[in-house]
C-alpha atoms as a PDB file:
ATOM      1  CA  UNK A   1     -10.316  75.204  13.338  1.00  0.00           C
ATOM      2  CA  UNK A   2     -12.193  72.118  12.797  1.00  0.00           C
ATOM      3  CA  UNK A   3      -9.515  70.412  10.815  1.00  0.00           C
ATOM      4  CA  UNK A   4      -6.971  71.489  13.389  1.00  0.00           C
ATOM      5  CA  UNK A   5      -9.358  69.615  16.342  1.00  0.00           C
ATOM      6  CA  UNK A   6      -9.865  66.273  14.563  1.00  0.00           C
ATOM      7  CA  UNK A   7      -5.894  66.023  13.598  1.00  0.00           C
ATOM      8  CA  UNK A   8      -5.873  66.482  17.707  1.00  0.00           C
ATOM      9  CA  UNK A   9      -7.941  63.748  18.250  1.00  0.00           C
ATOM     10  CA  UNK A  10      -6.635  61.874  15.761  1.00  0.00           C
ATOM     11  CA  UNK A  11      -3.085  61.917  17.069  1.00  0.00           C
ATOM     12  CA  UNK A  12      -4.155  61.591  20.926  1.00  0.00           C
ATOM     13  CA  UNK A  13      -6.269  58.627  20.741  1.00  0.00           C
ATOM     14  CA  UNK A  14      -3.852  57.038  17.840  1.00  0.00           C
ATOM     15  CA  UNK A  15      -0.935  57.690  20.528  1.00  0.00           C
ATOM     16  CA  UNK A  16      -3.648  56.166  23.528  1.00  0.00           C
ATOM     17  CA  UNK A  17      -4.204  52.956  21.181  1.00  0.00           C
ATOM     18  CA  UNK A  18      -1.158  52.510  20.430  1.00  0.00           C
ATOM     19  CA  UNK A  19       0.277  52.728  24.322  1.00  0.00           C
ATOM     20  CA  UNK A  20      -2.904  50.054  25.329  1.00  0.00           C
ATOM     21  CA  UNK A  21      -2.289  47.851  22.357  1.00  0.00           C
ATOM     22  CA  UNK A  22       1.769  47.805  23.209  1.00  0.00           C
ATOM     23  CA  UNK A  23       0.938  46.953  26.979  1.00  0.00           C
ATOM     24  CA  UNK A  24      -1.350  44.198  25.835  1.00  0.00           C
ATOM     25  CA  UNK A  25       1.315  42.779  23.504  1.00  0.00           C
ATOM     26  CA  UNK A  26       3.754  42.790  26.077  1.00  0.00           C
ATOM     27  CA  UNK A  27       1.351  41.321  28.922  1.00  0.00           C
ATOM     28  CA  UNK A  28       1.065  37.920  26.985  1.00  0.00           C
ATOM     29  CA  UNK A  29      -1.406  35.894  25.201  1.00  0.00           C
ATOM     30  CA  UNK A  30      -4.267  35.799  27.333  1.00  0.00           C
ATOM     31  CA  UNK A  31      -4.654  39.434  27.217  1.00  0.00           C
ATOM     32  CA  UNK A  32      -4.376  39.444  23.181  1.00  0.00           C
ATOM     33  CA  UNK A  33      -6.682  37.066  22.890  1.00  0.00           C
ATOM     34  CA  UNK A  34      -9.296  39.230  24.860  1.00  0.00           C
ATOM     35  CA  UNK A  35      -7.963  41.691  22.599  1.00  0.00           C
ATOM     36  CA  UNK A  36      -9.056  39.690  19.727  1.00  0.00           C
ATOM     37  CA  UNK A  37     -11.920  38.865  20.771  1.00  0.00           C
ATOM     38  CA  UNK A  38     -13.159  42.325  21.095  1.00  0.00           C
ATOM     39  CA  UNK A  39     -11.772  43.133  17.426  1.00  0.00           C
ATOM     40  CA  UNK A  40     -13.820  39.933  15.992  1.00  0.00           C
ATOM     41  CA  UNK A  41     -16.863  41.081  17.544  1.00  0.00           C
ATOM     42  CA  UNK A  42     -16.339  44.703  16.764  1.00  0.00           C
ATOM     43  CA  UNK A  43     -15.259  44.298  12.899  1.00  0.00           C
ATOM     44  CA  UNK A  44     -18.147  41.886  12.367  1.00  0.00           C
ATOM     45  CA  UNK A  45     -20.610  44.437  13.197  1.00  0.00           C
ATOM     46  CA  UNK A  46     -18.875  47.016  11.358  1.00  0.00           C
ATOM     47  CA  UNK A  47     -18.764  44.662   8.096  1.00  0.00           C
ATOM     48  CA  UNK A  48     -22.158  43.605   8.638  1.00  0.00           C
ATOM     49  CA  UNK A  49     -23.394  47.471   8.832  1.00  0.00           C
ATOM     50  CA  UNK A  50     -21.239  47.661   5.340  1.00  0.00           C
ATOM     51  CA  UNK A  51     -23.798  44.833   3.653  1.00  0.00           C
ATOM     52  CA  UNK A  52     -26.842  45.788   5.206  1.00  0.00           C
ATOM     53  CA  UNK A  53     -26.355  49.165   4.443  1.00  0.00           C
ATOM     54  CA  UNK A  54     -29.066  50.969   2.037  1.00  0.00           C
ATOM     55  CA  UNK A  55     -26.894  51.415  -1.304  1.00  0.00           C
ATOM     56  CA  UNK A  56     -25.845  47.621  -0.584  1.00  0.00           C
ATOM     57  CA  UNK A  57     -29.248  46.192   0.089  1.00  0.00           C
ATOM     58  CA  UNK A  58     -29.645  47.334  -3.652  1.00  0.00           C
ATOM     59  CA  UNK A  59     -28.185  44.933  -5.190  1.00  0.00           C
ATOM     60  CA  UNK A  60     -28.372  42.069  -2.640  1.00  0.00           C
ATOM     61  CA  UNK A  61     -31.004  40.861  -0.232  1.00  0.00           C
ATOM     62  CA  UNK A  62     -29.240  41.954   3.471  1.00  0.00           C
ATOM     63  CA  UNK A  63     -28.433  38.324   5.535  1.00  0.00           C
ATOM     64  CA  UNK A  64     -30.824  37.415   8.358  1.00  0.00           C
ATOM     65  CA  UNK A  65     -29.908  38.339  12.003  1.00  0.00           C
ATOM     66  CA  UNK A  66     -29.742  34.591  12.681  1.00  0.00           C
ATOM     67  CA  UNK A  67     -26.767  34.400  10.368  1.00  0.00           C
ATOM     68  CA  UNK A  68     -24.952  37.725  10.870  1.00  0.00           C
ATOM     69  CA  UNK A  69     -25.245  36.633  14.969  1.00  0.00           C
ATOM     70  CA  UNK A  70     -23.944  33.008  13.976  1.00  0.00           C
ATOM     71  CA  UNK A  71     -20.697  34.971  11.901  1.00  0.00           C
ATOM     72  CA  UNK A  72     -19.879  37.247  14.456  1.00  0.00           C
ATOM     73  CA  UNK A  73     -19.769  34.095  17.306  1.00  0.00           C
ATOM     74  CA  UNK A  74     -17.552  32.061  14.833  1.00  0.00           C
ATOM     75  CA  UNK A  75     -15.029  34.801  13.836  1.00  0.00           C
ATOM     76  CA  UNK A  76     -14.720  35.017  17.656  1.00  0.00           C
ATOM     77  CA  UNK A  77     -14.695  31.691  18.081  1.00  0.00           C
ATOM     78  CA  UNK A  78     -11.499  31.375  15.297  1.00  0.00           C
ATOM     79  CA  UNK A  79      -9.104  33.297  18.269  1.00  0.00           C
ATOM     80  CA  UNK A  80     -10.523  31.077  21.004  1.00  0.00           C
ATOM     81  CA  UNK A  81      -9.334  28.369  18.690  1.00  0.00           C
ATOM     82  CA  UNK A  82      -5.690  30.214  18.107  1.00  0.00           C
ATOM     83  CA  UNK A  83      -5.425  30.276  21.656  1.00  0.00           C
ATOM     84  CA  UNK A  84      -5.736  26.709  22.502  1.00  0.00           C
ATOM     85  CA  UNK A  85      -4.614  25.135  19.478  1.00  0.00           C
ATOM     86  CA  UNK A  86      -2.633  27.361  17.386  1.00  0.00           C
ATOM     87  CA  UNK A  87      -1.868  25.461  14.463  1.00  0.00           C
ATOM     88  CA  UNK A  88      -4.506  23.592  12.461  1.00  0.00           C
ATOM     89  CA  UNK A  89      -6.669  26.596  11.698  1.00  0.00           C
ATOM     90  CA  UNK A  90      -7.354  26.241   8.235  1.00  0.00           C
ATOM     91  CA  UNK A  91      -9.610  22.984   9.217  1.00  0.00           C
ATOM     92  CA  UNK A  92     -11.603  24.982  11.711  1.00  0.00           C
ATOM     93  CA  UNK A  93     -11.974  27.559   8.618  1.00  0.00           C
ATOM     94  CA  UNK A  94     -13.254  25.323   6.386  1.00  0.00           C
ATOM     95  CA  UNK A  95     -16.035  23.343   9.231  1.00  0.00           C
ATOM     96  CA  UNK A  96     -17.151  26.547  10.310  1.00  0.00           C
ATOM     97  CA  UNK A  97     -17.958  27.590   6.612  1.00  0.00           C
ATOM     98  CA  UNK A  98     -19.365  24.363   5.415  1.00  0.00           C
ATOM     99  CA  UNK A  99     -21.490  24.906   9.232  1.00  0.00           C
ATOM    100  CA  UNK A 100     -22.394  28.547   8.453  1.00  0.00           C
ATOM    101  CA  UNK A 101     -23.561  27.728   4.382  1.00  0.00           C
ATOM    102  CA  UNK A 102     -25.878  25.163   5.627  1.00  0.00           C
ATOM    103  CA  UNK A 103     -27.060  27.889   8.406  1.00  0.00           C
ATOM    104  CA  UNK A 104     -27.763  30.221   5.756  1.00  0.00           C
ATOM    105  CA  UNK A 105     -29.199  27.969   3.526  1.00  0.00           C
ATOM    106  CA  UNK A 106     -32.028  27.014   6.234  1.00  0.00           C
ATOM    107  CA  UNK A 107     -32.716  30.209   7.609  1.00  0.00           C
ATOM    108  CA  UNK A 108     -33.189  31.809   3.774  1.00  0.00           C
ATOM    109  CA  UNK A 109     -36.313  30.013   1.822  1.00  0.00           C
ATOM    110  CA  UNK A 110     -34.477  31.362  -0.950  1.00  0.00           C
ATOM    111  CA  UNK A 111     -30.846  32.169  -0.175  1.00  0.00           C
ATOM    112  CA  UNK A 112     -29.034  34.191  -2.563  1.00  0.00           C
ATOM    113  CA  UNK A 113     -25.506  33.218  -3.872  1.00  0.00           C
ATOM    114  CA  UNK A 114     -24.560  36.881  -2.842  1.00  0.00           C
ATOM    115  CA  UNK A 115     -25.386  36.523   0.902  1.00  0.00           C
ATOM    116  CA  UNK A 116     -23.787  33.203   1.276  1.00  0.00           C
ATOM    117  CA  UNK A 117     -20.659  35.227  -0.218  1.00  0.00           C
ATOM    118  CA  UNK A 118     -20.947  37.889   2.346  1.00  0.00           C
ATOM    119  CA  UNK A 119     -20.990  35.476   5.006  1.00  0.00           C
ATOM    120  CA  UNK A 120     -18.299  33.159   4.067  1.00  0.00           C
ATOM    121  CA  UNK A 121     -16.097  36.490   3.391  1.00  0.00           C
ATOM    122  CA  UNK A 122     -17.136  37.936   6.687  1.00  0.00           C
ATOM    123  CA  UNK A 123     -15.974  34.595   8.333  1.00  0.00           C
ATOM    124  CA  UNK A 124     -12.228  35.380   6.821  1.00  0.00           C
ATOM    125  CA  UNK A 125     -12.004  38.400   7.139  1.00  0.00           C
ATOM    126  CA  UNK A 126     -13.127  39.547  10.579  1.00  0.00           C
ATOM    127  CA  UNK A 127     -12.411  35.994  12.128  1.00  0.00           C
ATOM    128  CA  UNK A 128      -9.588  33.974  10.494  1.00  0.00           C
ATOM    129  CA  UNK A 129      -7.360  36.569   9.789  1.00  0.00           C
ATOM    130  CA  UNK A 130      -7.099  38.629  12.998  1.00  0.00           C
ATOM    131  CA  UNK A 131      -6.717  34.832  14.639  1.00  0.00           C
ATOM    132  CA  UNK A 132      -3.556  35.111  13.166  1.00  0.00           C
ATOM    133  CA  UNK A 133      -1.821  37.450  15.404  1.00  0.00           C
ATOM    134  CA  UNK A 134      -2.484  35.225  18.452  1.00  0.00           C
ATOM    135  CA  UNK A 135      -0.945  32.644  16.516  1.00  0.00           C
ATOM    136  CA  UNK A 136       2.334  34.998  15.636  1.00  0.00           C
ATOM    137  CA  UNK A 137       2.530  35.836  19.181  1.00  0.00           C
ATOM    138  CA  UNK A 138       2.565  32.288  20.550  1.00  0.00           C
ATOM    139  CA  UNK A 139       5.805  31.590  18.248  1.00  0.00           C
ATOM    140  CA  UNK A 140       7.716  30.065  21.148  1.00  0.00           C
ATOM    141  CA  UNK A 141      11.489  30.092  20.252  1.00  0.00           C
ATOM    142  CA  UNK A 142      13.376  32.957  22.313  1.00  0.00           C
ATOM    143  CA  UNK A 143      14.687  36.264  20.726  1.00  0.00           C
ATOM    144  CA  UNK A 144      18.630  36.200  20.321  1.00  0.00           C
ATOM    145  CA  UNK A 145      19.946  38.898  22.599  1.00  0.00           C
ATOM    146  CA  UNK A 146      20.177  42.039  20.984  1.00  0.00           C
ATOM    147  CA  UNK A 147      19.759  45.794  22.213  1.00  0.00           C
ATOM    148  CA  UNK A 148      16.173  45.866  22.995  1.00  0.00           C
ATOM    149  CA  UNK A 149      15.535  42.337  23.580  1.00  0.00           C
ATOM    150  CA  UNK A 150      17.851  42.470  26.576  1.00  0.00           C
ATOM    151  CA  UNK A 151      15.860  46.102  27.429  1.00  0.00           C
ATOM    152  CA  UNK A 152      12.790  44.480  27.494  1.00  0.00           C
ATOM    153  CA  UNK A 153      14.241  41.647  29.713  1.00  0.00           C
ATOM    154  CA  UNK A 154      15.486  44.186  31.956  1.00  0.00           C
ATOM    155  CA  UNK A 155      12.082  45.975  32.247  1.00  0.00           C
ATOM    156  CA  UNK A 156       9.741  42.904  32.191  1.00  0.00           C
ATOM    157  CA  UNK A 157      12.102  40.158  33.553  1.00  0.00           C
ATOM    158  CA  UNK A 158       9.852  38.001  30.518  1.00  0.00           C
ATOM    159  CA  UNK A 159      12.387  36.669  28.445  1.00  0.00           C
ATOM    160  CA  UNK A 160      11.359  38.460  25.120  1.00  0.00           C
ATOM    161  CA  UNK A 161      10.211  35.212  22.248  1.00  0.00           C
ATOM    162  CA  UNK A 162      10.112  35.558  18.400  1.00  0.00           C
ATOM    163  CA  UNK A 163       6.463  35.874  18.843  1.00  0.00           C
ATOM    164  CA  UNK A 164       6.563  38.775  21.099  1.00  0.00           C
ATOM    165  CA  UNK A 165       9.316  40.522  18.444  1.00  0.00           C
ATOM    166  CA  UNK A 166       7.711  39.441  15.253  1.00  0.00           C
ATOM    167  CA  UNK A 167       4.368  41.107  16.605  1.00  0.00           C
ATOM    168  CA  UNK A 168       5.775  44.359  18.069  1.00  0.00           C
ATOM    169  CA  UNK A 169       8.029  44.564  14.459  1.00  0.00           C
ATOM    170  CA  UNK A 170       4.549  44.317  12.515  1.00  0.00           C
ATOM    171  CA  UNK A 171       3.287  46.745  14.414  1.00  0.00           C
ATOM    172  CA  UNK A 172       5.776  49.120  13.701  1.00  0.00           C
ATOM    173  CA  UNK A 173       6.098  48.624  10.530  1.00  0.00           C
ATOM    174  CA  UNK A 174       2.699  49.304   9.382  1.00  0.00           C
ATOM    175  CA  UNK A 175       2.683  52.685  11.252  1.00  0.00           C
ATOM    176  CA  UNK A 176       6.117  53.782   9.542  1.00  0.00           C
ATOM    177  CA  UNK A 177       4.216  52.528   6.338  1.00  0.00           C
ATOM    178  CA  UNK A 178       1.187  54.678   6.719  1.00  0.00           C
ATOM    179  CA  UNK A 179       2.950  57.326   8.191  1.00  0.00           C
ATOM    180  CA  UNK A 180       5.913  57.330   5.406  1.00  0.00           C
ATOM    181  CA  UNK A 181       2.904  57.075   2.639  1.00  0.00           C
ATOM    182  CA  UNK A 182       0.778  60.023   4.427  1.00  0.00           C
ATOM    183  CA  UNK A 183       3.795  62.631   4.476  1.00  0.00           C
ATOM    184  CA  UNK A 184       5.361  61.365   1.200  1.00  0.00           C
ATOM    185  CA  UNK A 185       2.045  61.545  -0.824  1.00  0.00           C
ATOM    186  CA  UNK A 186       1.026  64.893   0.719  1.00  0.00           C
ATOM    187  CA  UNK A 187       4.563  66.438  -0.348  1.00  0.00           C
ATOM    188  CA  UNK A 188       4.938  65.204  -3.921  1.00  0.00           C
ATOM    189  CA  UNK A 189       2.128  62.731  -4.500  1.00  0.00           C
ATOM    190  CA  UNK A 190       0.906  63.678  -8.179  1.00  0.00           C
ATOM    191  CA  UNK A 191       0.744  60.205  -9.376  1.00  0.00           C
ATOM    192  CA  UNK A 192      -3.187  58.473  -8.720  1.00  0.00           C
ATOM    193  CA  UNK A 193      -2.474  54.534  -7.413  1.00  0.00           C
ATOM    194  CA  UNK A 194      -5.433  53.491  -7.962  1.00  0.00           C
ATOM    195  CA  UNK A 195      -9.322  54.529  -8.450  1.00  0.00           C
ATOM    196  CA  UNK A 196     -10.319  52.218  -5.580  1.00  0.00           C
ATOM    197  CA  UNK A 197      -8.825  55.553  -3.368  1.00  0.00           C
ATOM    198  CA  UNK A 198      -8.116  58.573  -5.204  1.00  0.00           C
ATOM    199  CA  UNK A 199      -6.168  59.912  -2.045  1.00  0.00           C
ATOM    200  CA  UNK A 200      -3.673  57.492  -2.736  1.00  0.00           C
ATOM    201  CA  UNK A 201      -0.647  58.039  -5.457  1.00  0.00           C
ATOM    202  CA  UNK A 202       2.439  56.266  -6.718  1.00  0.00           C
ATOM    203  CA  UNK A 203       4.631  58.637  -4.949  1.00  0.00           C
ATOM    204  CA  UNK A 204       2.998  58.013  -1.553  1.00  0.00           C
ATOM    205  CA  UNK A 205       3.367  54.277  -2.415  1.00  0.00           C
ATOM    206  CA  UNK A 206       6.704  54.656  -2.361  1.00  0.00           C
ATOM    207  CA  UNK A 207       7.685  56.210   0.365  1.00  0.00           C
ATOM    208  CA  UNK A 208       5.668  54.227   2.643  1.00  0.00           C
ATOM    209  CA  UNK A 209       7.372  51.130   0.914  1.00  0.00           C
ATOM    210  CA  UNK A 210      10.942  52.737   2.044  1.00  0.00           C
ATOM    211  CA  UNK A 211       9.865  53.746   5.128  1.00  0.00           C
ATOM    212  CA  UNK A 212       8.725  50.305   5.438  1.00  0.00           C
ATOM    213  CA  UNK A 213      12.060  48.609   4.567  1.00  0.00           C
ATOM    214  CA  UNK A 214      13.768  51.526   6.764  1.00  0.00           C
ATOM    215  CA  UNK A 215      11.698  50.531  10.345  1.00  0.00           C
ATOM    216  CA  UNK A 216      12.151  46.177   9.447  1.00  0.00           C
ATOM    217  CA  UNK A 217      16.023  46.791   8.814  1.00  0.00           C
ATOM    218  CA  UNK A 218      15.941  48.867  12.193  1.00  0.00           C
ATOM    219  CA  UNK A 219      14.189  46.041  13.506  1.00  0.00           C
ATOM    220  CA  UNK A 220      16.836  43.480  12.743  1.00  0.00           C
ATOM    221  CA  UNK A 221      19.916  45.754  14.362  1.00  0.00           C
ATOM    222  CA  UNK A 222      17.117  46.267  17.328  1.00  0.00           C
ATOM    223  CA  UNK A 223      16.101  42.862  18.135  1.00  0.00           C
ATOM    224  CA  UNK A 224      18.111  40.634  15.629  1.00  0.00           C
ATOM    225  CA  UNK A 225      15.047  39.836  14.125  1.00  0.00           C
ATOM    226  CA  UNK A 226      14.751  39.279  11.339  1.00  0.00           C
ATOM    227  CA  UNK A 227      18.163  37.719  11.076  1.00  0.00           C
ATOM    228  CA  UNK A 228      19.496  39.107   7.943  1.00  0.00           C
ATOM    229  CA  UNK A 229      19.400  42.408   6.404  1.00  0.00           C
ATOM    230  CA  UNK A 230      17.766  40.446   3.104  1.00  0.00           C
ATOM    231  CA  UNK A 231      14.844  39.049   5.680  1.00  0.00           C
ATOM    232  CA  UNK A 232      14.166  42.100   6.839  1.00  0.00           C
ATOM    233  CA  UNK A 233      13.923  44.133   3.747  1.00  0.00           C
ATOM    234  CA  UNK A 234      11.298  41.508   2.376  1.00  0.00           C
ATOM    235  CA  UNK A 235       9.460  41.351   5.264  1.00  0.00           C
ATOM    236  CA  UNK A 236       9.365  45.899   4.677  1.00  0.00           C
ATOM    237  CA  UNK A 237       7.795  44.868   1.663  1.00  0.00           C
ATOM    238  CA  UNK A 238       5.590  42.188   2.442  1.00  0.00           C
ATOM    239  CA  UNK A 239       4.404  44.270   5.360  1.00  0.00           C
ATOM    240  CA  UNK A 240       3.884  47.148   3.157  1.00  0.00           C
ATOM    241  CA  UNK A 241       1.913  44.979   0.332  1.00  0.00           C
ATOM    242  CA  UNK A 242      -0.448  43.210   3.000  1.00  0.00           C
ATOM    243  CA  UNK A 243      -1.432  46.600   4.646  1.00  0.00           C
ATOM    244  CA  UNK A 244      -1.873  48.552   1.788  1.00  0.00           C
ATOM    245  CA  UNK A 245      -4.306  45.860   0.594  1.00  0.00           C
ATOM    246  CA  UNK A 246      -5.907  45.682   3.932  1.00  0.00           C
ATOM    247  CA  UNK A 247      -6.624  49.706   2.920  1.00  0.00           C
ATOM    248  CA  UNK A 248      -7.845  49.169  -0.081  1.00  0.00           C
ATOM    249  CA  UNK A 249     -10.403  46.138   0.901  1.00  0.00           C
ATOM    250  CA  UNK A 250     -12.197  48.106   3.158  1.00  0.00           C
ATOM    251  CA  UNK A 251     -12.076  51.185   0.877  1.00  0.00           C
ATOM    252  CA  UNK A 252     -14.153  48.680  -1.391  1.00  0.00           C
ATOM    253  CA  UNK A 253     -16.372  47.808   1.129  1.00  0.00           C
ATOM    254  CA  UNK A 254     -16.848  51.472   2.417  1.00  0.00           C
ATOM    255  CA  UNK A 255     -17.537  52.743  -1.661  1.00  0.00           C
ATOM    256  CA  UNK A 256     -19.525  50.012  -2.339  1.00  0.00           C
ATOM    257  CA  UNK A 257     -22.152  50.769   1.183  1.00  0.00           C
ATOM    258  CA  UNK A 258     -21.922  54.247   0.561  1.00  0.00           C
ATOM    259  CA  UNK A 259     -20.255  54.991   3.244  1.00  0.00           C
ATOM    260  CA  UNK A 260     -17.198  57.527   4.441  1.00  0.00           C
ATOM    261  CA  UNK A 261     -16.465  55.571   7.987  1.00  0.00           C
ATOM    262  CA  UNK A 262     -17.135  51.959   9.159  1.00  0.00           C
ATOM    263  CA  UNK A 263     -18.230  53.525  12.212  1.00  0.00           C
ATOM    264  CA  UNK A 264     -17.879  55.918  15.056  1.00  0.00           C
ATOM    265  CA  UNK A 265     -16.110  54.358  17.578  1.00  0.00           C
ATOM    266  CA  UNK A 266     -12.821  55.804  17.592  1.00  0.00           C
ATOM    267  CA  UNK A 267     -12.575  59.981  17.950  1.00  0.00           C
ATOM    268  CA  UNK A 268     -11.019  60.609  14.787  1.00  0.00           C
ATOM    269  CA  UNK A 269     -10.416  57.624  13.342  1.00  0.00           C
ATOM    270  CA  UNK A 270     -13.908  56.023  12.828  1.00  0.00           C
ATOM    271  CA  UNK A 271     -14.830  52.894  13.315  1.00  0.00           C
ATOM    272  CA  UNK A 272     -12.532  49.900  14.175  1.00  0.00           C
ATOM    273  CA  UNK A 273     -12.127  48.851  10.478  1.00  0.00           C
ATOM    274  CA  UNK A 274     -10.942  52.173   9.445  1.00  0.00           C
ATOM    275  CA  UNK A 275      -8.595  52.326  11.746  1.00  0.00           C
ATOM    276  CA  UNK A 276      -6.771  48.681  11.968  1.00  0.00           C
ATOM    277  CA  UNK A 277      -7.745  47.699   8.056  1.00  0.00           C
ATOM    278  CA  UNK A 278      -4.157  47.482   7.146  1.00  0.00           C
ATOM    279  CA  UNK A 279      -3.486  45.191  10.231  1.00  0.00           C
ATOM    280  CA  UNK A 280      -6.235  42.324   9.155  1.00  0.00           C
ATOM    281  CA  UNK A 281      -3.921  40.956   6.627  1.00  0.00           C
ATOM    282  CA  UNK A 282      -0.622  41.728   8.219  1.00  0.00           C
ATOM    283  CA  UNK A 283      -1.023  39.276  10.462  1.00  0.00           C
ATOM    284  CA  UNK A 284      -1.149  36.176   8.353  1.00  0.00           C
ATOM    285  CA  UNK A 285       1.318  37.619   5.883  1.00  0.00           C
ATOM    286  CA  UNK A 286       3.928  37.675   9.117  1.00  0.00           C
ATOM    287  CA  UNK A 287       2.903  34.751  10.437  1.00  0.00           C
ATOM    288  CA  UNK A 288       3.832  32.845   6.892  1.00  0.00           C
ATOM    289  CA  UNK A 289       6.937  34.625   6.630  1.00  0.00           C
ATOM    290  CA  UNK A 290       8.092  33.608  10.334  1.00  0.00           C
ATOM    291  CA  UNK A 291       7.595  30.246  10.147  1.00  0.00           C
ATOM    292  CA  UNK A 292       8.485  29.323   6.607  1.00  0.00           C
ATOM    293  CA  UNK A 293      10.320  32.411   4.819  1.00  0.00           C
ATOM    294  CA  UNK A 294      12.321  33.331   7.478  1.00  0.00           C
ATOM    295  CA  UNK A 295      13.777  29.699   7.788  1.00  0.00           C
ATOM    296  CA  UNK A 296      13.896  29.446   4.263  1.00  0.00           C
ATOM    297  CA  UNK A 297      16.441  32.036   3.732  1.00  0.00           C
ATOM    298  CA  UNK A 298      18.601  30.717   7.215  1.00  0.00           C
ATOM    299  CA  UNK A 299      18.850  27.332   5.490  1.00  0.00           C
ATOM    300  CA  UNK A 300      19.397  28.384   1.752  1.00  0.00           C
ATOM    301  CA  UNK A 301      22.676  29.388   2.200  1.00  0.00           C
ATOM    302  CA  UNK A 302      23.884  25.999   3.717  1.00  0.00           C
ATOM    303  CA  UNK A 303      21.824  23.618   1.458  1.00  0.00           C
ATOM    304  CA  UNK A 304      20.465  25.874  -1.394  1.00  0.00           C
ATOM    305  CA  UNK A 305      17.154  27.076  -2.030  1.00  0.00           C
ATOM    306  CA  UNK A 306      15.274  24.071  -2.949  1.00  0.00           C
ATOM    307  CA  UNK A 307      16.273  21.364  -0.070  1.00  0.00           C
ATOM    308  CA  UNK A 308      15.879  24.205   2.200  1.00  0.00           C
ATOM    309  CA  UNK A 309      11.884  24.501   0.740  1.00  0.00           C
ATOM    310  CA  UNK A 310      11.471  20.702   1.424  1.00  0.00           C
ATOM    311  CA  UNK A 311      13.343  20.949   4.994  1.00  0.00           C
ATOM    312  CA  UNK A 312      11.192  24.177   6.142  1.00  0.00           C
ATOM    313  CA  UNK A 313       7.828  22.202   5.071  1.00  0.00           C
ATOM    314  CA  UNK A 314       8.721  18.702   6.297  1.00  0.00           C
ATOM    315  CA  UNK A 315       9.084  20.602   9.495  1.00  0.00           C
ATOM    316  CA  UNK A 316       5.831  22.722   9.657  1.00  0.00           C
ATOM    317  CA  UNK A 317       4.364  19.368   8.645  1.00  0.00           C
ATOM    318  CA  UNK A 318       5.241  17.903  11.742  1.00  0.00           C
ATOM    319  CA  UNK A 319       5.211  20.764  14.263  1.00  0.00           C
ATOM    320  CA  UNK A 320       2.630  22.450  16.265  1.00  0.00           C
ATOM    321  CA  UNK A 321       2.511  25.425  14.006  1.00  0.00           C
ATOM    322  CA  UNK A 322       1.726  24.314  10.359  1.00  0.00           C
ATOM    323  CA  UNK A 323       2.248  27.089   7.605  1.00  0.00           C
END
């Protein structure tokens, strides 16, 4: 009975986040970036409670509350900067970690090597790489019409862009991968993938990878994006890859603190990490692919695959969105 009422809750507020996150998507970029900054704020203080839990604080000296409240403004601060700048985030990475070592360094008498790790990691992880779907979604060039891109006109009268596709498609993707890796691996998952998660076999692996490649090649007949049957299938597996390590990170984190969930927020999921881990990652991973994979493969067959490297970079170089 008690199984049957957290699969209920599980499913109901999975289908309520995932019908607020798809309005969001589709309202624009100034709601995602509120978005966003909800998630930075929220993760930090999940990852934080990871490293200043009591099985961590065993090995490693927890970070002040001057420098855990300094992390958690700067990972916020990374989709504030993906909002108004979009490209060009790699330099606000690397100032706001050369800002936040000195922080630590003056607010410890004697810092550990450990807690300047945690920070710096905390910095990437809950800041710079969620910034990353703001910066997918502000990918300006317009969707070529295709079934649902000309739906979606129809419904918003917003003509659809590559960033509002390219976002939606991730989206999708990872739940067909989770979902496709779930049933798979509870049919004939006998395999173990790893002893990071014991849950986790071969078999499941695989099927989430194919339902992976299944959803992005839907995705392409869908929305024409990606444009080849090729680009999609390797962005199915790229997606796959990026959330199944987003899994396994936190799963790390979570053994390592002792811990089952990163929290309680979310009725049957847990906390916020636990339930978007395999989107932290994602993000970036699409993001790359979109503006130099994808163009990569339009160009190689015209000019081959290594002038079609050199054009796709001498163009990021340039543009407003930098790989």
């Amino acid at each position: 009975m008690q199984k049957t009422k957290e699969l209920v809750n599980r499913v109901v507020f999975g289908v309520l986040l995932g019908a607020v996150s798809a309005v969001i998507i589709l309202y624009g970029k100034q709601a995602m970036l509120g978005m966003l900054l909800l998630v930075a704020y929220q993760a930090s203080q999940e990852y934080f409670g990871f490293m200043t839990s009591k099985q961590m604080r065993k090995g490693m000296p927890p970070p002040p509350m001057l420098v855990t409240t300094a992390t958690t403004v700067m990972c916020m601060g990374m989709s504030v900067f993906a909002y108004f700048y979009r490209g060009r985030s790699g330099t606000l990475l690397a100032v706001a970690a050369f800002l936040l070592l000195v922080l630590q360094v003056v607010a410890n008498k004697r810092p550990k090597f450990t807690q300047l790790a945690t920070g710096l990691f905390g910095l990437f992880y809950c800041g710079w790489l969620p910034s990353f779907w703001l910066k997918l979604r502000y990918l300006p060039d317009l969707a070529p019409p295709a079934p649902v891109t000309d739906f979606l006109y129809s419904l918003t009268h917003w003509p659809p862009t590559i960033g509002l596709i390219a976002v939606l498609t991730t989206c999708f993707v990872i739940v067909a991968a989770d979902t496709g890796a779930y049933f798979v691996g509870k049919s004939v998952g006998r395999t173990k993938l790893t002893e990071i998660s014991p849950k986790k076999t071969v078999e499941g692996a695989v099927g989430g990878m194919a339902a992976a490649v299944a959803l992005a090649l839907g995705s392409h007949w869908a929305f024409a994006w990606p444009t080849t049957p090729l680009a999609a299938a390797l962005l199915g597996v790229m997606v796959f890859f990026s959330s199944l390590f987003g899994d396994l990170i936190e799963s790390i984190m979570k053994r390592d603190a002792g811990m089952k969930d990163s929290g309680d927020l979310i009725p049957g999921h847990g906390g916020l990490l636990d339930r978007f881990d395999s989107y932290i990652f994602s993000g970036a991973v699409v993001y790359f692919f979109a503006v130099f994979v994808q163009p990569v493969l339009n160009e190689m067959g015209l000019i081959g695959l290594g002038p079609a490297i050199v054009k796709v970079f001498s163009v990021n170089a340039i543009s407003a969105q930098p790989v």
